[in-house]
Protein backbone atom coordinates (compact mmCIF):
# COMPACT_ATOMS: atom_id res chain seq x y z
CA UNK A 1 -43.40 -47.75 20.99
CA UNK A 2 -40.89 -45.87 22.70
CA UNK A 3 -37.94 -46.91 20.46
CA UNK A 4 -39.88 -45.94 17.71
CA UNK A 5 -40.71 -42.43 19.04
CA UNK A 6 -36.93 -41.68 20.15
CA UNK A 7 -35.64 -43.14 16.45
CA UNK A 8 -37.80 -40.76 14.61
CA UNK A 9 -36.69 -37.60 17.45
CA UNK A 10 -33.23 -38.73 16.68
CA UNK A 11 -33.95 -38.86 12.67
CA UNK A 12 -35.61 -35.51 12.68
CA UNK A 13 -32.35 -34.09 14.40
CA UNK A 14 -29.96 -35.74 12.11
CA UNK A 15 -32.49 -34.02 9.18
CA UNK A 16 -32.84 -30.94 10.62
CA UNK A 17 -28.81 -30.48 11.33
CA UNK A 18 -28.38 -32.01 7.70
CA UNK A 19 -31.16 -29.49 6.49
CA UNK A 20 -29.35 -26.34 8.45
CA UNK A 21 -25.59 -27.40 7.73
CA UNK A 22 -26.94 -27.18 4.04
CA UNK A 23 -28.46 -24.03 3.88
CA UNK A 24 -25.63 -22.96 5.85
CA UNK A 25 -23.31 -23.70 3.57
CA UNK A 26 -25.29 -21.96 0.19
CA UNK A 27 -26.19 -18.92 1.76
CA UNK A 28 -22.26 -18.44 2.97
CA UNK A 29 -21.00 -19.16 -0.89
CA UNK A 30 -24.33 -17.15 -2.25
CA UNK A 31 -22.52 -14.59 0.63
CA UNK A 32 -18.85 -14.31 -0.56
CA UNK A 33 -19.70 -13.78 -4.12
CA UNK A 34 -22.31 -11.08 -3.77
CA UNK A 35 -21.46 -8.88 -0.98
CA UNK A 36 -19.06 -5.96 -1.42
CA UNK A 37 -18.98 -4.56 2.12
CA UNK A 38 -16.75 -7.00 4.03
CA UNK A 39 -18.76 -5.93 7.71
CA UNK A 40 -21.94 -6.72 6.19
CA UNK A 41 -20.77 -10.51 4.64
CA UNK A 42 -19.36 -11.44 8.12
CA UNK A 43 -22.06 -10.69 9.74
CA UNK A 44 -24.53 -12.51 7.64
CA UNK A 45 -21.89 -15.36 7.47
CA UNK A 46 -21.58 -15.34 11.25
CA UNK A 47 -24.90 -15.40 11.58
CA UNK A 48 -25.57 -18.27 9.23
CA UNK A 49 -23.45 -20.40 10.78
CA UNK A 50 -24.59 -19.42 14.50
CA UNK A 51 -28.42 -20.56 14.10
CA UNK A 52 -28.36 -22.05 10.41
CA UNK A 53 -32.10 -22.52 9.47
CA UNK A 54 -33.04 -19.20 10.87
CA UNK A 55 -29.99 -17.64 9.84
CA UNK A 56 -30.35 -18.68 6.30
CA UNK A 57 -34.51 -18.04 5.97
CA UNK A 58 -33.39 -14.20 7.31
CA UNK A 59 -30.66 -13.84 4.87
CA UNK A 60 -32.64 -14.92 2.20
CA UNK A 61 -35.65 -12.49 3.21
CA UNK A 62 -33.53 -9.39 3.94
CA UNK A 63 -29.85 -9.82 2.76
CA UNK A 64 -30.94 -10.88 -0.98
CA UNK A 65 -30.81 -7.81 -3.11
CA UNK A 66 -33.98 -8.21 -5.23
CA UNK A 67 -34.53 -4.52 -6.28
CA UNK A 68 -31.16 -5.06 -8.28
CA UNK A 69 -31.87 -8.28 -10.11
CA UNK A 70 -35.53 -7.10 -10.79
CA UNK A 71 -34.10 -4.33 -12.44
CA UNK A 72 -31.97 -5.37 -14.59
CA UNK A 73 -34.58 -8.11 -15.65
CA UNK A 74 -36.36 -5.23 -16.76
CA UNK A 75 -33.50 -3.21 -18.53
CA UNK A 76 -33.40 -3.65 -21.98
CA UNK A 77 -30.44 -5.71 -23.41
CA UNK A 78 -28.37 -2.95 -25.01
CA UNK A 79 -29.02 0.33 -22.12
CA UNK A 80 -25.97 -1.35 -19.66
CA UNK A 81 -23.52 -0.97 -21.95
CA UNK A 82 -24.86 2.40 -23.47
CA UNK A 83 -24.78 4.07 -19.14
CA UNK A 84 -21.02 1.88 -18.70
CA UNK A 85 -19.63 3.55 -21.50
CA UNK A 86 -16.86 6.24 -21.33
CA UNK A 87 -17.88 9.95 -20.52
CA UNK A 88 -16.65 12.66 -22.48
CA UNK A 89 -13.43 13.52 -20.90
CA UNK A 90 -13.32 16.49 -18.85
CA UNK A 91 -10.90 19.63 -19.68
CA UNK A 92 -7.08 18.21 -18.83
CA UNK A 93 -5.96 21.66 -18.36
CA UNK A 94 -7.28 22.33 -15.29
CA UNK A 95 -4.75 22.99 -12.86
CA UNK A 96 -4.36 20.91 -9.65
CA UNK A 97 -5.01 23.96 -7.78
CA UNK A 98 -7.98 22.44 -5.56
CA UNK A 99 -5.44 19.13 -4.81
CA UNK A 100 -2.77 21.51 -3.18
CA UNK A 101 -4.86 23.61 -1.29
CA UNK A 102 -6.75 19.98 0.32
CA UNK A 103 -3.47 18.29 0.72
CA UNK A 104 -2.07 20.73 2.14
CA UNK A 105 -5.08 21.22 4.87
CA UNK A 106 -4.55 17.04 5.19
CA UNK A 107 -0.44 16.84 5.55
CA UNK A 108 -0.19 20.37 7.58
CA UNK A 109 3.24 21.35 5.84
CA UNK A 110 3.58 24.11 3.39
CA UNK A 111 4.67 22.78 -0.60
CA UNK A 112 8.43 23.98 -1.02
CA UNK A 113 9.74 25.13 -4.62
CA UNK A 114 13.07 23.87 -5.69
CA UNK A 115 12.33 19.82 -5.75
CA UNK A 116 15.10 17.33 -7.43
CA UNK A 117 14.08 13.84 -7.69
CA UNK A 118 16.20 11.69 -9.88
CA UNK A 119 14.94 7.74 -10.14
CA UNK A 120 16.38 4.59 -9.81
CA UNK A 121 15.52 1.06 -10.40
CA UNK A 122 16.25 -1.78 -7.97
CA UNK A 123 18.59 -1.82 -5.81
CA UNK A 124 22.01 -2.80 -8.94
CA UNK A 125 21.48 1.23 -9.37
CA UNK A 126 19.90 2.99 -6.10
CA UNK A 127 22.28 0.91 -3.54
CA UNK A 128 25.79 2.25 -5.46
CA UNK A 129 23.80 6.31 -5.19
CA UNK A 130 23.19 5.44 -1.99
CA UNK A 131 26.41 4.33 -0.55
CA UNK A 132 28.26 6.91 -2.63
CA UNK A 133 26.39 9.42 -0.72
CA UNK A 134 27.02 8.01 2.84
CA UNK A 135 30.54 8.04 1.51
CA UNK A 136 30.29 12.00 1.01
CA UNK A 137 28.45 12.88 3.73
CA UNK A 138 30.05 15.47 6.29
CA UNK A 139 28.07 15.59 9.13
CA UNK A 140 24.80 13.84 9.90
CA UNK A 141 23.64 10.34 8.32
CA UNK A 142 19.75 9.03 9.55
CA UNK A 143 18.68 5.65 8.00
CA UNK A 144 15.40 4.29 8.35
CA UNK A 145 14.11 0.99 6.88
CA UNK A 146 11.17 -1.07 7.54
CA UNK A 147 13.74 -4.91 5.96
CA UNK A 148 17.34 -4.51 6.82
CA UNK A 149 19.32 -7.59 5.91
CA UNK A 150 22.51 -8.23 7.19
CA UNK A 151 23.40 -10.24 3.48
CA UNK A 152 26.02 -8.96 1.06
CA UNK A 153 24.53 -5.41 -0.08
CA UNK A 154 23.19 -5.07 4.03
CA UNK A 155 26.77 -5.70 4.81
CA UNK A 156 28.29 -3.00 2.38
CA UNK A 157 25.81 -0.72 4.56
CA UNK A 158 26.94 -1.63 7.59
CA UNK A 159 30.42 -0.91 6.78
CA UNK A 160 30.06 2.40 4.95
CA UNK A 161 27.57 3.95 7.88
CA UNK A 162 30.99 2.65 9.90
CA UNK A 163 33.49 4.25 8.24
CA UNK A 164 31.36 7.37 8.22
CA UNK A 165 31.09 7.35 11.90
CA UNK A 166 34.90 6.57 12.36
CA UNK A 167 35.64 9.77 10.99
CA UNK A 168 33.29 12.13 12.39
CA UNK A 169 29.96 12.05 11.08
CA UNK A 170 27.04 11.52 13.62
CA UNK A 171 24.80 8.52 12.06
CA UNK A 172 21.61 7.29 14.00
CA UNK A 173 19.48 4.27 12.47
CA UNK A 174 16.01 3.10 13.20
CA UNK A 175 15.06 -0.52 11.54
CA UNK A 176 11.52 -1.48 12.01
CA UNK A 177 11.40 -4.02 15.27
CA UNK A 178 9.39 -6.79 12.97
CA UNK A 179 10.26 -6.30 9.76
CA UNK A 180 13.89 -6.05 10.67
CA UNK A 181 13.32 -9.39 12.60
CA UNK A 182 11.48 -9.71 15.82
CA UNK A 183 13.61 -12.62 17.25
CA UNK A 184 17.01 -11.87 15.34
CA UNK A 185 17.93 -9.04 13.86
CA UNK A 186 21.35 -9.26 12.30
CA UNK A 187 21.69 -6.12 11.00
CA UNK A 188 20.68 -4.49 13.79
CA UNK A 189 23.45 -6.33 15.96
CA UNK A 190 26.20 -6.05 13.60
CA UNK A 191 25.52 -2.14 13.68
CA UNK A 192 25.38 -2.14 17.34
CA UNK A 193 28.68 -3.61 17.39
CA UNK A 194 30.32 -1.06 14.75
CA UNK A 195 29.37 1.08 17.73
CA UNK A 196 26.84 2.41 15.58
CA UNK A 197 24.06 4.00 17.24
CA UNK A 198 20.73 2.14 16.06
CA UNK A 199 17.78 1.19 17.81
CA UNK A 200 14.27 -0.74 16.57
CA UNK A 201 11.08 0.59 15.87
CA UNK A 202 8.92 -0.69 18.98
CA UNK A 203 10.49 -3.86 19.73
CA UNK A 204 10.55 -6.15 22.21
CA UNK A 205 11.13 -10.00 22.36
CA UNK A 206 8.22 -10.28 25.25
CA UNK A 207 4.74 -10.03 23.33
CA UNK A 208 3.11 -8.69 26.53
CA UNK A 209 5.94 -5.72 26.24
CA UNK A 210 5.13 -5.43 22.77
CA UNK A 211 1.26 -4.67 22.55
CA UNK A 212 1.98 -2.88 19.30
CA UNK A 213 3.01 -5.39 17.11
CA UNK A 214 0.28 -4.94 14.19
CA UNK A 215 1.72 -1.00 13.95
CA UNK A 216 5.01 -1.03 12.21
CA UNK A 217 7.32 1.73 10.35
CA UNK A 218 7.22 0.96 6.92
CA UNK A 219 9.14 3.85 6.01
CA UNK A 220 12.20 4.09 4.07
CA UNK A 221 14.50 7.28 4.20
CA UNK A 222 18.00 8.06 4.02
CA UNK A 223 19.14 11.31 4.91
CA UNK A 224 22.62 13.23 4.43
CA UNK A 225 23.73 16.00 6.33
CA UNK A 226 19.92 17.32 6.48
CA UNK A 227 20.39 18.55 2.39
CA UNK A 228 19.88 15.56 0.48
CA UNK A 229 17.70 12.41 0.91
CA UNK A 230 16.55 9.04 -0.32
CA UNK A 231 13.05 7.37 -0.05
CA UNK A 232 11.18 5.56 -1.90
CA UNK A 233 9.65 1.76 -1.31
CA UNK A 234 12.74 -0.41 -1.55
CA UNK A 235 14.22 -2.01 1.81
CA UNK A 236 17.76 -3.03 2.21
CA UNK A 237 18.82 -6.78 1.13
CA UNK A 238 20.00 -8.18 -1.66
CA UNK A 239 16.72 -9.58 -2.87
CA UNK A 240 16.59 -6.17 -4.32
CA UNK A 241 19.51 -6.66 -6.49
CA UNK A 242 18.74 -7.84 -9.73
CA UNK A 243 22.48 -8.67 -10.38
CA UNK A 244 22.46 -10.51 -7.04
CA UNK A 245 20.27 -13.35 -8.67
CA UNK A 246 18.38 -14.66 -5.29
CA UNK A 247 16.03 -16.96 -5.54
CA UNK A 248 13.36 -14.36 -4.22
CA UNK A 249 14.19 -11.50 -6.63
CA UNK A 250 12.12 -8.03 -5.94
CA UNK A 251 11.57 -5.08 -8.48
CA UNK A 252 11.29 -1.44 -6.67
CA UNK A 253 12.09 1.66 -7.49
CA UNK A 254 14.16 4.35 -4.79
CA UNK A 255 14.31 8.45 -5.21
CA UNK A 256 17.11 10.96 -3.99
CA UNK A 257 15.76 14.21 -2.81
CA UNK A 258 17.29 17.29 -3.15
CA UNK A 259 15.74 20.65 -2.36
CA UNK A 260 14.02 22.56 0.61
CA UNK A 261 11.94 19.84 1.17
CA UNK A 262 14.56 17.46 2.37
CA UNK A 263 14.07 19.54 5.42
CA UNK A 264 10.65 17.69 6.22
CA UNK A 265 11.98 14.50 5.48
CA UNK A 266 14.46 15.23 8.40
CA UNK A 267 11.81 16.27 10.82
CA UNK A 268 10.14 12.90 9.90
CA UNK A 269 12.91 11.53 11.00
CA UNK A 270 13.80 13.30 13.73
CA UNK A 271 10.13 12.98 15.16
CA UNK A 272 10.55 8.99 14.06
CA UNK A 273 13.85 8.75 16.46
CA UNK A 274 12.39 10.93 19.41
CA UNK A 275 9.23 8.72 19.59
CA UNK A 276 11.76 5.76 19.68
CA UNK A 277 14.94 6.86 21.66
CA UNK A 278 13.45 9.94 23.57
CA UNK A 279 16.52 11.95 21.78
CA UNK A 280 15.93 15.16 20.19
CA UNK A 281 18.11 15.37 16.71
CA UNK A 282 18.03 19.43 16.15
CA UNK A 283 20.01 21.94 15.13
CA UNK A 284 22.05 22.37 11.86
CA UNK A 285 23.81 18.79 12.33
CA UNK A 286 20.18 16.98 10.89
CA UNK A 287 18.23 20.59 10.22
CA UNK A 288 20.48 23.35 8.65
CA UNK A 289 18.91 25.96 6.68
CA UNK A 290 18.34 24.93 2.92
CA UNK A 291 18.55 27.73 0.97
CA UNK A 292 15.03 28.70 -1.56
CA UNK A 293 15.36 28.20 -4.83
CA UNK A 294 12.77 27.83 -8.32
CA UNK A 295 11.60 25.01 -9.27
CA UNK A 296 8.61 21.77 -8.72
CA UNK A 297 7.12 22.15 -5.67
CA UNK A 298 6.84 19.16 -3.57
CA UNK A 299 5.50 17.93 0.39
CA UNK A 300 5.64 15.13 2.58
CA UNK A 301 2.91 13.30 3.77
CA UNK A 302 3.38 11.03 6.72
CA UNK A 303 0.84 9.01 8.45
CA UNK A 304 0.52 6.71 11.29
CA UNK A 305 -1.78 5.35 13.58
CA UNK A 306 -1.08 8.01 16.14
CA UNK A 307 -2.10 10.70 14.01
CA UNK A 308 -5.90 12.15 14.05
CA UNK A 309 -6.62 11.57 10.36
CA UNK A 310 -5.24 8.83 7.31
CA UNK A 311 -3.13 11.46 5.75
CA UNK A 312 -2.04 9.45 2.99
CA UNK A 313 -4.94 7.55 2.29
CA UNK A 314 -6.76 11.13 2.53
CA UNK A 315 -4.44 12.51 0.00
CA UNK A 316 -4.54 9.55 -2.41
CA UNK A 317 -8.75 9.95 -2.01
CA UNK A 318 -8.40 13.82 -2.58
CA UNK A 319 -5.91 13.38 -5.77
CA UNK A 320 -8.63 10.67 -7.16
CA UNK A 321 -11.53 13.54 -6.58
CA UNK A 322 -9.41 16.41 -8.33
CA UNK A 323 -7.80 14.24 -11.66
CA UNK A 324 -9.66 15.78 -14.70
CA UNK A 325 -7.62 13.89 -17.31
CA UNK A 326 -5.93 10.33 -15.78
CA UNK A 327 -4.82 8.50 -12.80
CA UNK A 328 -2.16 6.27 -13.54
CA UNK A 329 -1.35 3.35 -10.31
CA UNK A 330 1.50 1.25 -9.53
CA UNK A 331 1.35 -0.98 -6.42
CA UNK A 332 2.57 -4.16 -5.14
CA UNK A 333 -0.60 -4.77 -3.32
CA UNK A 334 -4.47 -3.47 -4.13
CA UNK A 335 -6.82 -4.24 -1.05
CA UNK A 336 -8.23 -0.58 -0.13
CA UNK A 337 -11.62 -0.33 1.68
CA UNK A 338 -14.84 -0.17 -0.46
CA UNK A 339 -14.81 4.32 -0.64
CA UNK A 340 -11.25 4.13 -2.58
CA UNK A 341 -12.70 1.47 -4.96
CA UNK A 342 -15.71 3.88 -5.26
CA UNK A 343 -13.93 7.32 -5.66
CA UNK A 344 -11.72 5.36 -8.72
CA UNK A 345 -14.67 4.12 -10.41
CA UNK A 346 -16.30 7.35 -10.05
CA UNK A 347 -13.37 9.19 -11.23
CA UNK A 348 -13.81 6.52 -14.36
CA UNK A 349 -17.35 7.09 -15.11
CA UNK A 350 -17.06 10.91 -15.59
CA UNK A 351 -14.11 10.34 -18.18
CA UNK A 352 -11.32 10.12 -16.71
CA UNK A 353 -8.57 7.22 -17.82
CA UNK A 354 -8.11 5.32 -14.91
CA UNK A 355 -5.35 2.71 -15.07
CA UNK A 356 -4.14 0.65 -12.07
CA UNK A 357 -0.92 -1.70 -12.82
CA UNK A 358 -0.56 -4.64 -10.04
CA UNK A 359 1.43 -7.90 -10.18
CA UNK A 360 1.02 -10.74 -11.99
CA UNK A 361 2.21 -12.87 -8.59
CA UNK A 362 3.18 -11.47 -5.51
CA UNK A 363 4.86 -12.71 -2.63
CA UNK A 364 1.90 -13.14 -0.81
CA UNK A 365 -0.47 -15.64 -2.32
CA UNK A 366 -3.58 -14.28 0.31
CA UNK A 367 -3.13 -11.11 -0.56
CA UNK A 368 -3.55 -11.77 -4.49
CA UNK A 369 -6.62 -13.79 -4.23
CA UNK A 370 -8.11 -11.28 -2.40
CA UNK A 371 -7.71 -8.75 -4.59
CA UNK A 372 -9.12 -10.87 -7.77
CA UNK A 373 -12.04 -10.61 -5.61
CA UNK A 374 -11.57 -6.73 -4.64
CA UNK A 375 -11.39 -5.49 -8.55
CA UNK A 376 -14.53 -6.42 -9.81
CA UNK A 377 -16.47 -3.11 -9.77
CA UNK A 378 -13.69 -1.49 -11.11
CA UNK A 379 -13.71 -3.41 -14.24
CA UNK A 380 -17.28 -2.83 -14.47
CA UNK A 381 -16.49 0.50 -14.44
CA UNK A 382 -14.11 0.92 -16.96
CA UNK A 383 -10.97 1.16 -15.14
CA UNK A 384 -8.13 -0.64 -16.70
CA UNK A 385 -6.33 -3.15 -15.02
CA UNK A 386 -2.76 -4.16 -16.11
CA UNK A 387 -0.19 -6.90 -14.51
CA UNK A 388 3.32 -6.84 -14.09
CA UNK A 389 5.28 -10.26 -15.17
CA UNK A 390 7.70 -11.57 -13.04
CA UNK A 391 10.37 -10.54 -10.73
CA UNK A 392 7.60 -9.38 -8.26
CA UNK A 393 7.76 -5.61 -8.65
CA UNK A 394 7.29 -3.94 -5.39
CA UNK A 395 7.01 -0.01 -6.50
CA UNK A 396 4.33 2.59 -5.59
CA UNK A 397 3.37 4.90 -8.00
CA UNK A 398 0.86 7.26 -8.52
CA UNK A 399 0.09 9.78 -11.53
CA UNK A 400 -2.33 11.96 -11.85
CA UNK A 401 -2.82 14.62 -15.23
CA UNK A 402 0.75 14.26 -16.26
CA UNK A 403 1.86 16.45 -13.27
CA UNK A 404 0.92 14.97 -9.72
CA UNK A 405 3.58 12.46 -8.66
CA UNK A 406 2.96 10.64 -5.37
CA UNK A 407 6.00 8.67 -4.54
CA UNK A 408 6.94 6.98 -1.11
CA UNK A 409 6.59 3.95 1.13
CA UNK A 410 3.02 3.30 1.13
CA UNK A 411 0.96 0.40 -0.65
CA UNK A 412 -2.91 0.97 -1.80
CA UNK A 413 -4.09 -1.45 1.39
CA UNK A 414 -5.76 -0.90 4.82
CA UNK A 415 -2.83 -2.04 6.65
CA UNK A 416 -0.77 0.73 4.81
CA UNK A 417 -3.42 3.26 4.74
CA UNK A 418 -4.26 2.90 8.23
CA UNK A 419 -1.90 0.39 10.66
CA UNK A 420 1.29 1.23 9.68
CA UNK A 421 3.58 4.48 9.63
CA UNK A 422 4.46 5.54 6.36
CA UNK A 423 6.07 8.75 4.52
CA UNK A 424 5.15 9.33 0.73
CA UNK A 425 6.18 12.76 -0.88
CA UNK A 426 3.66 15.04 -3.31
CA UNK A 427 5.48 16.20 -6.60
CA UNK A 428 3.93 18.77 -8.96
CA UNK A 429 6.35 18.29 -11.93
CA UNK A 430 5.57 17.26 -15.67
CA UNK A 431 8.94 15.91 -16.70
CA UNK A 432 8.83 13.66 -13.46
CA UNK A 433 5.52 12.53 -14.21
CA UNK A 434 6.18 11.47 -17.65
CA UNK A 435 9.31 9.51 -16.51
CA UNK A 436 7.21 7.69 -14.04
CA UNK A 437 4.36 6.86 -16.59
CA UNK A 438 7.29 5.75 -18.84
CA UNK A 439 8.63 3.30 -16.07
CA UNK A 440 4.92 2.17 -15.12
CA UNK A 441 4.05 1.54 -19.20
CA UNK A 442 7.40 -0.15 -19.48
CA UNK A 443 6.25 -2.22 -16.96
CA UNK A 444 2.76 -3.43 -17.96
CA UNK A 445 2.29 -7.09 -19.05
CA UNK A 446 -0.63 -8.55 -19.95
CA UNK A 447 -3.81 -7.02 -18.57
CA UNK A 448 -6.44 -8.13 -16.83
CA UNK A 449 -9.98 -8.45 -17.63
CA UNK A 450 -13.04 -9.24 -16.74
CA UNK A 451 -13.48 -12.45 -18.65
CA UNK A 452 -10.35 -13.63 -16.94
CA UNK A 453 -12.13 -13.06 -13.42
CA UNK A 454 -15.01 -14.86 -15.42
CA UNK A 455 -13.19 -17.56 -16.85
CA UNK A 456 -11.95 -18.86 -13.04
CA UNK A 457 -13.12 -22.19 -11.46
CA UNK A 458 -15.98 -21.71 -9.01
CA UNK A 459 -13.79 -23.20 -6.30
CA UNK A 460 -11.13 -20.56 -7.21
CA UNK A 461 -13.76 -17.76 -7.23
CA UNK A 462 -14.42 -18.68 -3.68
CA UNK A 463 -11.31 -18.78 -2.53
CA UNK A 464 -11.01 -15.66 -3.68
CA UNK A 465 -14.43 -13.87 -2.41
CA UNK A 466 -13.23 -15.87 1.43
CA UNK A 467 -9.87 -14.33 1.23
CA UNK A 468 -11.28 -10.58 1.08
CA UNK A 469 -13.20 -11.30 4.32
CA UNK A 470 -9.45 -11.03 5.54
CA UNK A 471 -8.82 -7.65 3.40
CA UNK A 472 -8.59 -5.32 7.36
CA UNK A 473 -6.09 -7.42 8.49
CA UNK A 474 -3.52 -8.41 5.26
């Protein structure tokens, strides 16, 4: 009698942990596909998973979003698409007067007439601007990149920065202490050795000396005697050479600066190498006076974790709030929070044509499964989502009414937005804007819809929905 009673306590167990790990398992996949806020599916999932049966009667009683599905039981066939289709659009000529006044509350720097920015794509025509100008410069050089490969093109850096420095011209470099290689850094080395003065961006080889090492410099800047500057998104290494035929080939695009605002990209810099070196670069060797002149007005946002607010992120949500006519996106990766998906397909639903271009692979397979889960509501919405073929095209772009230009280091993620430090520039000018929706149309392949998200294979779909569970942290 005994044996029987302790074989059926022993089946009920194996039934009831069969029973749990079941319901377990549907409410996590009913989980990833239908929850948008990433807190709130972890915390179901966690709690699935921590007392199964319970877990899973709860989320079915409160998680479950029967309002929603009750409602559009009740909706007659034909009124979703009437409410999803396009507003009239709003008048395009209204000026961006309401964006300059809030970005300039956000970035605390004044917008400076007088802006030059001339474009170039990959690295076969920014590197040769770029080393022609460290070739011309007189006094001051300050380099700052987040990848600095000590390859071919890296090399031809190396040496020119050297040559500079033999005959005169102070030149301080700051490479990013991860990206530039935590272990090794080459580049950083073989400038060291030119007698070059360089140092990396909170670095050390201990990890308990390096409690930072989620916050990196992602910026990229080039400055010349404090008048004339490069930035943009591309990194040094011949992977950005087109020409150079590597067997990881990347697409970006790189900007030279000239004009009054060059000065704040110097006191980026100069506030960049302080924080690192405890050196003060001042006076008119990195700062001289840059005389005022007509022209687009333009500002530098930076942003960083040390900083009270997400400047850039801020600016990007305050440029989405103010377009009247179109917002036009290029990044290499889309994984912002749930408020910047919101504020585009807002900015959608009242007219505006919202067009986001991404690519078609990246180099980081996570990251692009993620965002096939991330996009959804945007399609819903009406934005428009295009993808860029092959090489892996790593610009950032944004457009907004054929006038705003934002231009810089920083990708449309959380990690950008808020981990890392990054410098993007504001540009009010028409004629720039147009080149840049040129280079962004030029760009498009096919695009990407939502019978494509449709037309996945339910394991894929999950993959997907799991990998944006990881969308703080990639």
């Amino acid at each position: 009698m005994n044996e029987l009673w302790e074989s059926l306590l022993h089946l009920r167990a194996d039934v009831t942990l069969t029973i749990g790990l079941v319901l377990a398992i549907a409410a996590t996949i009913h989980i990833l596909l239908h929850k948008r806020e990433v807190a709130s599916a972890v915390g179901w999932i966690g709690l699935v998973w921590f007392a199964p049966i319970l877990g899973a009667i709860s989320y079915l009683m409160f998680g479950v979003n029967r309002v929603r599905r009750r409602a559009r039981q009740l909706r007659p066939q034909d009124s979703d698409s009437a409410t999803r289709s396009p507003a009239p659009a709003p008048d395009a000529e209204a000026d961006l007067d309401a964006l300059k006044r809030g970005n300039g509350r956000i970035a605390g720097r004044k917008l400076l007439p007088g802006t030059q920015v001339q474009a170039y794509q990959n690295g076969d025509q920014a590197y040769p601007a770029m080393l022609q100008a460290i070739v011309e410069a007189k006094v001051s050089i300050g380099l700052s990149s987040y990848i600095f490969q000590d390859d071919r093109w890296g090399g031809r850096f190396i040496a020119a920065l050297a040559d500079a420095q033999a005959r005169g011209v102070t030149v301080r470099v700051l490479i990013d202490g991860v990206g530039g290689g935590w272990l090794r850094s080459p580049a950083y080395h073989r400038l060291r050795e030119s007698g070059i003065t360089a140092d990396r961006f909170m670095h050390s080889t201990l990890p308990w000396r390096m409690p930072f090492i989620n916050l990196r410099s992602h910026k990229k800047v080039l400055l010349l005697d404090g008048t004339t500057g490069f930035t943009g998104g591309m990194n040094i290494a011949d992977d950005n050479v087109m020409a150079a035929r590597t067997r990881q080939p990347v697409q970006d695009l790189h900007f030279r600066i000239d004009g009054p605002v060059v000065t704040q990209l110097a006191e980026t810099f100069a506030e960049d190498w302080a924080f690192v070196t405890d050196e003060t670069l001042e006076g008119d060797t990195w700062l001289p006076p840059i005389p005022a002149r007509d022209g687009p007005l333009a500002r530098v946002i930076d942003s960083g974790p040390d900083e009270d607010l997400e400047k850039i992120e801020f600016a990007v949500l305050q440029a989405v709030a103010c377009a009247r006519a179109s917002i036009a996106v290029m990044t290499p990766y889309f994984l912002p929070d749930q408020r910047l998906i919101t504020a585009l397909a807002l900015a959608a639903m009242r007219g505006v044509t919202v067009e986001l271009l991404v690519p078609q692979k990246s180099n980081h397979s996570l990251v692009d499964w993620a965002t096939k889960a991330n996009i959804g509501p945007l399609l819903t919405d009406g934005v428009r989502i295009w993808q860029s073929p092959p090489p892996f095209h790593h610009s950032k772009l944004m457009v907004v009414d054929h006038e705003w230009c934002l231009i810089g280091s920083c990708n449309w993620d959380i990690r950008s937005f808020r981990l890392n430090f990054e410098l993007c520039m504001e540009v009010y000018d028409p004629d720039l804007a147009s080149r840049l929706s040129e280079l962004m149309q030029h760009a498009r392949g096919p695009e990407l819809t939502q019978a494509d998200l449709d037309a996945r294979p339910f394991p894929k779909a999950l993959r997907d929905a799991g990998a944006r569970l990881m969308l703080p942290y990639l």
